[in-house]
Protein backbone atom coordinates (compact mmCIF):
# COMPACT_ATOMS: atom_id res chain seq x y z
CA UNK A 1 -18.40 7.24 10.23
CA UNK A 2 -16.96 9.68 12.37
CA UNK A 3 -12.87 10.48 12.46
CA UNK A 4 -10.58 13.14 13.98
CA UNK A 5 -11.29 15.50 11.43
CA UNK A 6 -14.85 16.32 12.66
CA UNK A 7 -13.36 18.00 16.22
CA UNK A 8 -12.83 20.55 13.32
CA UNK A 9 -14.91 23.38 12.30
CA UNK A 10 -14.13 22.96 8.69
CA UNK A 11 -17.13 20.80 7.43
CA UNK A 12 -18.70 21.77 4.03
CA UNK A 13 -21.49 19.46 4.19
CA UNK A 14 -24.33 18.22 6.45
CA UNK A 15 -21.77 15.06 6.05
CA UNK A 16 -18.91 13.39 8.36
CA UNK A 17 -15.30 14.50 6.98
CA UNK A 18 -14.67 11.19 6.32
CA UNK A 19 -17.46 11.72 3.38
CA UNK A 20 -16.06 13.44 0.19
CA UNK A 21 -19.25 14.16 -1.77
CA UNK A 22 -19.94 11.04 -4.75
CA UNK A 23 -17.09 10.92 -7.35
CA UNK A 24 -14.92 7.77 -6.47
CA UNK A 25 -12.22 9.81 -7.83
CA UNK A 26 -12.06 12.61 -5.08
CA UNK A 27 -8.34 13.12 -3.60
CA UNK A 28 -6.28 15.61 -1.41
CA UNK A 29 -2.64 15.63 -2.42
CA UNK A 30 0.63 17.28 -1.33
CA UNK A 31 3.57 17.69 -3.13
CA UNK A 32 7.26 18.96 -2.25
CA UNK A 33 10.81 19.26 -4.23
CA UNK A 34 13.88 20.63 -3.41
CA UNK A 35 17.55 21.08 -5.23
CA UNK A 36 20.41 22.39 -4.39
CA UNK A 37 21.23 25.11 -6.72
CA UNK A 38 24.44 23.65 -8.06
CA UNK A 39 22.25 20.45 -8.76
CA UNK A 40 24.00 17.83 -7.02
CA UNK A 41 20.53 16.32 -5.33
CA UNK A 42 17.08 16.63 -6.29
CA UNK A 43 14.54 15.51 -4.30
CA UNK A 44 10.95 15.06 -4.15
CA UNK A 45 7.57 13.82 -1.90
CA UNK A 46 3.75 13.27 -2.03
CA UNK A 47 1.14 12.11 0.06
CA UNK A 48 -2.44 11.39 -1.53
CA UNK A 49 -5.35 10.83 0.33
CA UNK A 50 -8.19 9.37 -1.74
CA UNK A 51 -11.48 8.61 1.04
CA UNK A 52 -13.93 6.86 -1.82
CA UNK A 53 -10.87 5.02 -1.69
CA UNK A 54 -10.02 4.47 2.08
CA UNK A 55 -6.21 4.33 0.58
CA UNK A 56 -3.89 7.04 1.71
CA UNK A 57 -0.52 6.61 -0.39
CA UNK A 58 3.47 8.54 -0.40
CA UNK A 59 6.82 8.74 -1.68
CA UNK A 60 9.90 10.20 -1.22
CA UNK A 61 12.59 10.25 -3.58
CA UNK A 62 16.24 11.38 -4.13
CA UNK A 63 18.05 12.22 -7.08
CA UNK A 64 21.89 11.89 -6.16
CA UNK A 65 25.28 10.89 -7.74
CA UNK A 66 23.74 9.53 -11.00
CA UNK A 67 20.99 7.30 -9.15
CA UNK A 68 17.13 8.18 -8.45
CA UNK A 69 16.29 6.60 -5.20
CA UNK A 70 12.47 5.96 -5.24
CA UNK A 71 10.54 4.63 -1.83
CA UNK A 72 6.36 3.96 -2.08
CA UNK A 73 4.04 3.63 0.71
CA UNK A 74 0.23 2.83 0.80
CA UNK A 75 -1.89 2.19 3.58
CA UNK A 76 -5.87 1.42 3.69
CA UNK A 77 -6.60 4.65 6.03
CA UNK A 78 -9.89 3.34 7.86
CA UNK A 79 -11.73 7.09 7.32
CA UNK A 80 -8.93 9.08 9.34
CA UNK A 81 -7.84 11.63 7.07
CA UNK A 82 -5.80 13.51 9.62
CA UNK A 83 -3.09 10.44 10.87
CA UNK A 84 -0.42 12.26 7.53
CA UNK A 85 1.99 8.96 7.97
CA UNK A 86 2.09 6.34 5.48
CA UNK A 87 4.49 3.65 6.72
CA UNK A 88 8.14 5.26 7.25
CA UNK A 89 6.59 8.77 5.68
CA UNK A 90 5.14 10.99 7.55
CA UNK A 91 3.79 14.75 6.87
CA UNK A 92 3.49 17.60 9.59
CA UNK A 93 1.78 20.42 9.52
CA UNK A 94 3.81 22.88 11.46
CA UNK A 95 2.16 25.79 10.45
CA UNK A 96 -0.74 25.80 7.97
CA UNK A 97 0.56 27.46 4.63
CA UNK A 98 4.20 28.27 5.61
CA UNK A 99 5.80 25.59 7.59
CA UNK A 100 5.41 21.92 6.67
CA UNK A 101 7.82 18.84 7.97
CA UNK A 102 8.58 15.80 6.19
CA UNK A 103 9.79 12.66 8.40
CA UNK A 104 11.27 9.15 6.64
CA UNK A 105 12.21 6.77 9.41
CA UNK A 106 13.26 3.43 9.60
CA UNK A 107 10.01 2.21 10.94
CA UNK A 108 8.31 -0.17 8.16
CA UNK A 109 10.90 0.72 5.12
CA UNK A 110 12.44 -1.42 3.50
CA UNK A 111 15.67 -3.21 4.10
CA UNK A 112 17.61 -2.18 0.93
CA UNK A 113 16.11 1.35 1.40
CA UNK A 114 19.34 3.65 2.57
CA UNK A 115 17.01 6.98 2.86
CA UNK A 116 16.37 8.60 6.36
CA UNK A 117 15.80 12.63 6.37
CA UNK A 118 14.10 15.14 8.81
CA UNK A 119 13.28 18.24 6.77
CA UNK A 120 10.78 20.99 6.72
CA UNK A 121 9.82 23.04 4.02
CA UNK A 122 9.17 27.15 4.86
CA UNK A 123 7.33 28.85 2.76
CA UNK A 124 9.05 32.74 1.42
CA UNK A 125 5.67 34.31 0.46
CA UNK A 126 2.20 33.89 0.50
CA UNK A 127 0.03 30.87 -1.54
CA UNK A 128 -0.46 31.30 -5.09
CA UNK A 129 -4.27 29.96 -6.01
CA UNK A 130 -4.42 28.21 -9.49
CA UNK A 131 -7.04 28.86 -11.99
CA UNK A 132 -9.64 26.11 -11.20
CA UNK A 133 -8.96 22.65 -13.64
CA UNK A 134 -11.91 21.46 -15.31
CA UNK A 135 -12.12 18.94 -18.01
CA UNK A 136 -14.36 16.88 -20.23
CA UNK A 137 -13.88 14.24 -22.29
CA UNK A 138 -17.83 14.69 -24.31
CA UNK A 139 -20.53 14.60 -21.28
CA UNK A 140 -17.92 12.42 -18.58
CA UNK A 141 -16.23 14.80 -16.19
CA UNK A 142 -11.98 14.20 -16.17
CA UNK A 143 -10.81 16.70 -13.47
CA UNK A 144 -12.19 19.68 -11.73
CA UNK A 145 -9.48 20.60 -9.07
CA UNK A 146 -8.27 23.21 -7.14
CA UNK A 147 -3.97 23.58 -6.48
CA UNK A 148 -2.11 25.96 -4.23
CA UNK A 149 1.81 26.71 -5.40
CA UNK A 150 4.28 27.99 -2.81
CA UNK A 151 8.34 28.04 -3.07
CA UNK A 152 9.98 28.76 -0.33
CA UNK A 153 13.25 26.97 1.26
CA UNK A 154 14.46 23.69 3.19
CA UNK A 155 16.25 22.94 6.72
CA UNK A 156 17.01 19.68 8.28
CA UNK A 157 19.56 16.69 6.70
CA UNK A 158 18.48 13.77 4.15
CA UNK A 159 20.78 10.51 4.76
CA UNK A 160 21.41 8.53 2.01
CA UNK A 161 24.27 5.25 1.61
CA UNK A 162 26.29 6.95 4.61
CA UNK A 163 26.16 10.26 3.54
CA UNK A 164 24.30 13.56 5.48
CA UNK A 165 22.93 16.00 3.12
CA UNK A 166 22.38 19.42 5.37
CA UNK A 167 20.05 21.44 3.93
CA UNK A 168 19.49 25.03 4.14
CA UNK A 169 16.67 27.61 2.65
CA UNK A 170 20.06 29.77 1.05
CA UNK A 171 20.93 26.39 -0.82
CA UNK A 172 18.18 24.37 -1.23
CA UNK A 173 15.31 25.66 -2.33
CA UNK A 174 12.12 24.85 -3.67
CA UNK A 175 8.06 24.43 -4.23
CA UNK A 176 5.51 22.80 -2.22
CA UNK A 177 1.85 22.50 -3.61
CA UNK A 178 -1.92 20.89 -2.48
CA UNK A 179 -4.25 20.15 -4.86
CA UNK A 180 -7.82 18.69 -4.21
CA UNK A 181 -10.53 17.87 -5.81
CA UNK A 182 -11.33 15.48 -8.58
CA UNK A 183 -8.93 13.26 -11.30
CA UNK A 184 -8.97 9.95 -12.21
CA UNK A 185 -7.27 8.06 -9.34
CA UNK A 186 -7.11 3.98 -8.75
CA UNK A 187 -7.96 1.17 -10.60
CA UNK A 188 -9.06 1.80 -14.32
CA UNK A 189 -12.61 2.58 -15.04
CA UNK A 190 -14.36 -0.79 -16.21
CA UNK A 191 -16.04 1.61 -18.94
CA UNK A 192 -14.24 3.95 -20.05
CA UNK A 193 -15.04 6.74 -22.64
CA UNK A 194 -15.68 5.44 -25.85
CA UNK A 195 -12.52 5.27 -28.20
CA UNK A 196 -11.71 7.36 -31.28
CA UNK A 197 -8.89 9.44 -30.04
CA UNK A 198 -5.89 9.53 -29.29
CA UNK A 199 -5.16 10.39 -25.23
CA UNK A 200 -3.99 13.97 -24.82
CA UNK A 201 -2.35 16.12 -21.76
CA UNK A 202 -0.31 18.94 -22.63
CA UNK A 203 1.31 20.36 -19.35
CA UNK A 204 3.75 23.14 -18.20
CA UNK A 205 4.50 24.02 -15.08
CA UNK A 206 7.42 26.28 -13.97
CA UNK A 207 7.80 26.97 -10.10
CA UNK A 208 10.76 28.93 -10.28
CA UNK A 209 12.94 30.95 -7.07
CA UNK A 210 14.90 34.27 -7.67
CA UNK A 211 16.69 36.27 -4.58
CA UNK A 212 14.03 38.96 -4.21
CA UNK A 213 11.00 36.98 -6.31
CA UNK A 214 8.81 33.54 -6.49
CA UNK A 215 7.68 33.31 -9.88
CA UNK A 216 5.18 30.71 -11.39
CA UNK A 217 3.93 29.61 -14.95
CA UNK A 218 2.04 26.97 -16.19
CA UNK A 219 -0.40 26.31 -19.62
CA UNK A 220 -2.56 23.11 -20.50
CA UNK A 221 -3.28 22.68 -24.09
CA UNK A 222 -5.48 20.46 -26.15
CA UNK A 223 -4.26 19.15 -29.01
CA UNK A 224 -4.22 21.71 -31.61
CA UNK A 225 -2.60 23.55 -28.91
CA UNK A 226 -5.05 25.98 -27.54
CA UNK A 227 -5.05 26.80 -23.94
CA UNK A 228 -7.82 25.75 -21.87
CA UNK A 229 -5.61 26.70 -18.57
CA UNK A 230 -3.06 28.97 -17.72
CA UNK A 231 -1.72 31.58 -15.23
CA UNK A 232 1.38 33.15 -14.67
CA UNK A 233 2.74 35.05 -11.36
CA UNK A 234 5.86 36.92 -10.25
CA UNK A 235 5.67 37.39 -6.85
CA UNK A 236 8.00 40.47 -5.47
CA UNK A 237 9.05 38.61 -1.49
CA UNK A 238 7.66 41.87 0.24
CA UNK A 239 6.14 43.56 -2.34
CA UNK A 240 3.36 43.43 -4.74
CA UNK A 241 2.27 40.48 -6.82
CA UNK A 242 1.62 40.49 -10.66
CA UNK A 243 -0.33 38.05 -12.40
CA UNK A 244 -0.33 37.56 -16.30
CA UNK A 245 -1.68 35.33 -18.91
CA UNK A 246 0.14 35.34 -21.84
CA UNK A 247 -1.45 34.40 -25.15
CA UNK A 248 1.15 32.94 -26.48
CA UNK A 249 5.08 31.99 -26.08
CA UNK A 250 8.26 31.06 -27.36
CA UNK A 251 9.38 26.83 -26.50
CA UNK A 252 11.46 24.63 -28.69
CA UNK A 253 12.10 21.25 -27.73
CA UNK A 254 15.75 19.46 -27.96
CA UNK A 255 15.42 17.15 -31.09
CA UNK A 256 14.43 14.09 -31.13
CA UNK A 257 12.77 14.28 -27.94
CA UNK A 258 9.55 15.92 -26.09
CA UNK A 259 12.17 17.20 -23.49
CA UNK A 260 11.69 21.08 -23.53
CA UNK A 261 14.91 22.93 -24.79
CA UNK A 262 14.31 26.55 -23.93
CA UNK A 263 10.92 28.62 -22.75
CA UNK A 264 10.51 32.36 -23.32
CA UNK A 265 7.81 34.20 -22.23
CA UNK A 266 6.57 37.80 -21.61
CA UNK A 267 5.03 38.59 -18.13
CA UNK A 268 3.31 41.60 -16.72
CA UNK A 269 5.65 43.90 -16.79
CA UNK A 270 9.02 42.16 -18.40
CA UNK A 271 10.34 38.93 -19.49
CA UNK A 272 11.01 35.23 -18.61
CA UNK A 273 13.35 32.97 -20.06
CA UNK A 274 13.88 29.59 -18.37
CA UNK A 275 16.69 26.87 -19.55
CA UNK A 276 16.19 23.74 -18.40
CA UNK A 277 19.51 21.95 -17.57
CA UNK A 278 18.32 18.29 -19.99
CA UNK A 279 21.84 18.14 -21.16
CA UNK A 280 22.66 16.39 -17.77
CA UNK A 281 21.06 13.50 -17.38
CA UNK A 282 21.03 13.95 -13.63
CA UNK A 283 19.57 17.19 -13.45
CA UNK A 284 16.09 15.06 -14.26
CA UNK A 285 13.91 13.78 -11.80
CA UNK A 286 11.16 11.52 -13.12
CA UNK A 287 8.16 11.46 -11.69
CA UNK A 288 6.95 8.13 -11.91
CA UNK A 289 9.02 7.70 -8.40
CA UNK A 290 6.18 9.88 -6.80
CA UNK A 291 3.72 6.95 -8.44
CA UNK A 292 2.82 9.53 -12.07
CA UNK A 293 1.90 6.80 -14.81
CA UNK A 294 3.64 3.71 -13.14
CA UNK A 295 1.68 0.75 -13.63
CA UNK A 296 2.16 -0.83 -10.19
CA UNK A 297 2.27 2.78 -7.71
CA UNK A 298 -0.35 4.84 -9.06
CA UNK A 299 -2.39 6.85 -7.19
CA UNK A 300 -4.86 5.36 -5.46
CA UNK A 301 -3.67 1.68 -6.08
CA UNK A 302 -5.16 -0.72 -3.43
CA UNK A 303 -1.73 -2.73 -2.17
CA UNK A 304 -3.11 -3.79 1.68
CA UNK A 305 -3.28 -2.93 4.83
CA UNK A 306 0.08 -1.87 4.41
CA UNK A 307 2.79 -2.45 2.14
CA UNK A 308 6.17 -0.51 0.78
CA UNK A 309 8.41 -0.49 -1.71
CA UNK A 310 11.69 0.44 -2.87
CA UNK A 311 13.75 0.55 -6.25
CA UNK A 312 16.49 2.61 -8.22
CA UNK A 313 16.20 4.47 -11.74
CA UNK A 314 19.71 4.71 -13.30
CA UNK A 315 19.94 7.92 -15.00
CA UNK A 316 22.53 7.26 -17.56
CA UNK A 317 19.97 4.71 -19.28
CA UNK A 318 16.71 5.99 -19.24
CA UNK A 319 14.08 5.69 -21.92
CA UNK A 320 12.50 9.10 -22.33
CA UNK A 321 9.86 8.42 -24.49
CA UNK A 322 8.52 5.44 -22.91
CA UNK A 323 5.42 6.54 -20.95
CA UNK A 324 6.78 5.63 -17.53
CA UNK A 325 9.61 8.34 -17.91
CA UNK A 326 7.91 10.99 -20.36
CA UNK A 327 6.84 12.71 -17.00
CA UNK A 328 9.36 14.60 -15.37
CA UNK A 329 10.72 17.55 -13.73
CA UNK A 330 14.12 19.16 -14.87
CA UNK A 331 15.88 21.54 -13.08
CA UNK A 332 16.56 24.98 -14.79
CA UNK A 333 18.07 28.13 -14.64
CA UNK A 334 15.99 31.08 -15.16
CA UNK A 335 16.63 34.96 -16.10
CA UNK A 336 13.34 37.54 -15.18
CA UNK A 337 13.39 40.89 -15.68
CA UNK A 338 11.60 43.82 -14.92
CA UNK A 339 11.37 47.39 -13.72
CA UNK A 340 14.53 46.80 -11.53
CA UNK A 341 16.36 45.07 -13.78
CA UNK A 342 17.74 41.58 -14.52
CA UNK A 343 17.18 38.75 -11.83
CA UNK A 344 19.14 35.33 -12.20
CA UNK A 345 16.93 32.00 -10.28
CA UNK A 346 16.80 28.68 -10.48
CA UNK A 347 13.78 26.45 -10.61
CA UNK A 348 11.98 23.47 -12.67
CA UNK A 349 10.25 22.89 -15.80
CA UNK A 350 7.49 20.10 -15.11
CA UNK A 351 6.47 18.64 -18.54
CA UNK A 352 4.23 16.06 -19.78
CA UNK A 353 3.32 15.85 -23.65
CA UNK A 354 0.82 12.99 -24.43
CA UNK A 355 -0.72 12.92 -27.39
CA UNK A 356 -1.06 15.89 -30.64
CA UNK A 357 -0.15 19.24 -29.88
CA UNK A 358 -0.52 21.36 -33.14
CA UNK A 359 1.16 24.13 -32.19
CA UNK A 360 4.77 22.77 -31.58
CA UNK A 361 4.35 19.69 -33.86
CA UNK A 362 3.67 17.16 -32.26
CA UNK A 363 1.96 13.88 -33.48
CA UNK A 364 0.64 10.48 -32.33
CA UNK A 365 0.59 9.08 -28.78
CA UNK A 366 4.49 10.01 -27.94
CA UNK A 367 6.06 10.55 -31.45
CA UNK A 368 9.42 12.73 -30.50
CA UNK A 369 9.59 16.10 -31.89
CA UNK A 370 11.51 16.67 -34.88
């Protein structure tokens, strides 16, 4: 079974690279978003490879003028791991860990779809490792991954219904990230664990871009709220890097809602306070356009040899606590300072509340917060 990737010295195993250990659940993801900092468009990509699988899968999406424009790819990848195009999306790798392009064409979309764009994503400092994920539910393993973070900035033009979006790293920034490793991907399990609880994922993630900094935070919980996960980084562009793991922090949540309101936090050697902008409807991008928790696009979901897809959230009338919108991203400002003073950035507050989380009160499967 031998593919492109084996003229590579980067084998692990006595195996082809087409052969990712036993767990059917093995992937290799990448993930890209970029606003402009006044928030007029949001927009987002991934590309999952899952070889257990043979399915390699993408998306790009754009948040613009009170719409979410959402277009899916899949493709059965016969074992080539390296070919990074899905359909009309395609990934380069320019330069490993600092310069990555993203291509949507007209080849294979869809006819309704009005999205072209030629962008690449530059990286403004060097790869921030994540604490390993691991996670049991009793003796079944749930994920045991590994994630890079990396902001940086965006060139190149997005066209969209007749209009050219130029992009450049001074007004549109953003993160990039690749994860790898193991969650659960594809078709349900035809056994799953044995019932008795309620599910629970408690996650924070805050990729955030100042003038002179790249700062990161994020925490998993369980659900009395104690942290089985977390890591925090401010990143001086050209300087040192400081790492911190806060015990605890300040986040309320706007009423009514598990949308987070306001996050405060202490960090090696000052403060961060980051505001997400939820008051605007439009300044939310949900992530069940990159295929998070939607029934038909999940990861890993076997649609043919090759098939797309393309559809439109409005943003005025959206849900938020039905499950296939509780996952989102919302852009926020952000204030850190330290030493030097007070820095003003710009960023996004990734959030996903399932389930019980003692500390900040919530109950049930999605009950809202008070």
């Amino acid at each position: 079974m031998l593919s492109k990737g084996d003229e590579y010295p980067l084998h692990q195993t006595p195996e082809p690279m087409a052969v990712s250990g036993g767990n059917r659940n093995f992937y290799d993801r990448y993930f890209f978003n970029g606003y402009s900092t006044d928030g007029s468009i949001f927009f987002a990509a991934a590309l999952g490879v899952y070889p257990q699988l043979d399915i390699m899968d993408a998306a790009f999406c754009v948040s613009i003028d009170g719409k979410q424009h959402n277009l899916r790819a899949s493709k059965r990848m016969g074992s080539e791991r390296l070919d990074l195009s899905v359909g009309p999306i395609t990934i380069e790798i320019v330069e490993p860990l600092q310069t990555l392009r993203l291509i949507i064409s007209d080849d294979d979309k869809p006819s309704d779809c009005p999205i072209t764009a030629d962008i690449s994503f530059t990286a403004r400092h060097t790869p921030i490792e994540e604490p390993r994920f691991i996670r049991r539910e009793g003796p079944r393993l749930l994920m045991d991954y590994t994630r890079l973070t990396q902001n940086g900035g965006w060139t190149g033009t997005i066209n969209i219904d007749g209009k050219t979006i130029r992009l450049s790293p001074e007004t549109h920034p953003g993160t990039r990230d690749r994860s790898w490793g193991i969650r659960a991907i594809g078709a349900p399990e035809s056994q799953p664990p044995p019932a008795g609880s309620l599910p629970q994922f408690w996650w924070l993630w805050t990729p955030l871009n100042f003038a002179g900094h790249a700062c990161f935070f994020h925490s998993n919980d369980d659900g009395e709220g104690v942290t089985w996960n977390r890591r925090g980084v401010v990143d001086a562009i050209d300087g040192a890097r400081r790492e911190f793991e806060p015990d605890q922090f300040d986040l309320s949540y706007h009423s009514g809602t598990r949308r987070v309101k306001q996050l405060d936090l202490q960090t090696a050697d000052g403060t961060l306070s980051v505001t997400p902008r939820t008051g605007d409807a439009t300044r939310t991008f949900y992530m069940s356009g990159l295929g998070y928790l939607h029934p038909v696009w999940g990861h890993g979901m076997d649609h043919g040899p090759l098939e797309t897809a393309y559809d439109v959230i409005d943003l005025a009338n959206v849900p938020d606590n039905d499950m296939l919108y509780i996952h989102i991203q919302a852009l926020s400002d952000a204030v850190l300072t330290d030493g030097d003073g007070r820095h003003e950035g710009v960023g996004v507050v990734e959030q996903l509340f399932v389930g019980p989380h003692g500390t900040s009160g919530l109950t049930d499967l999605l009950h809202p917060h008070p």
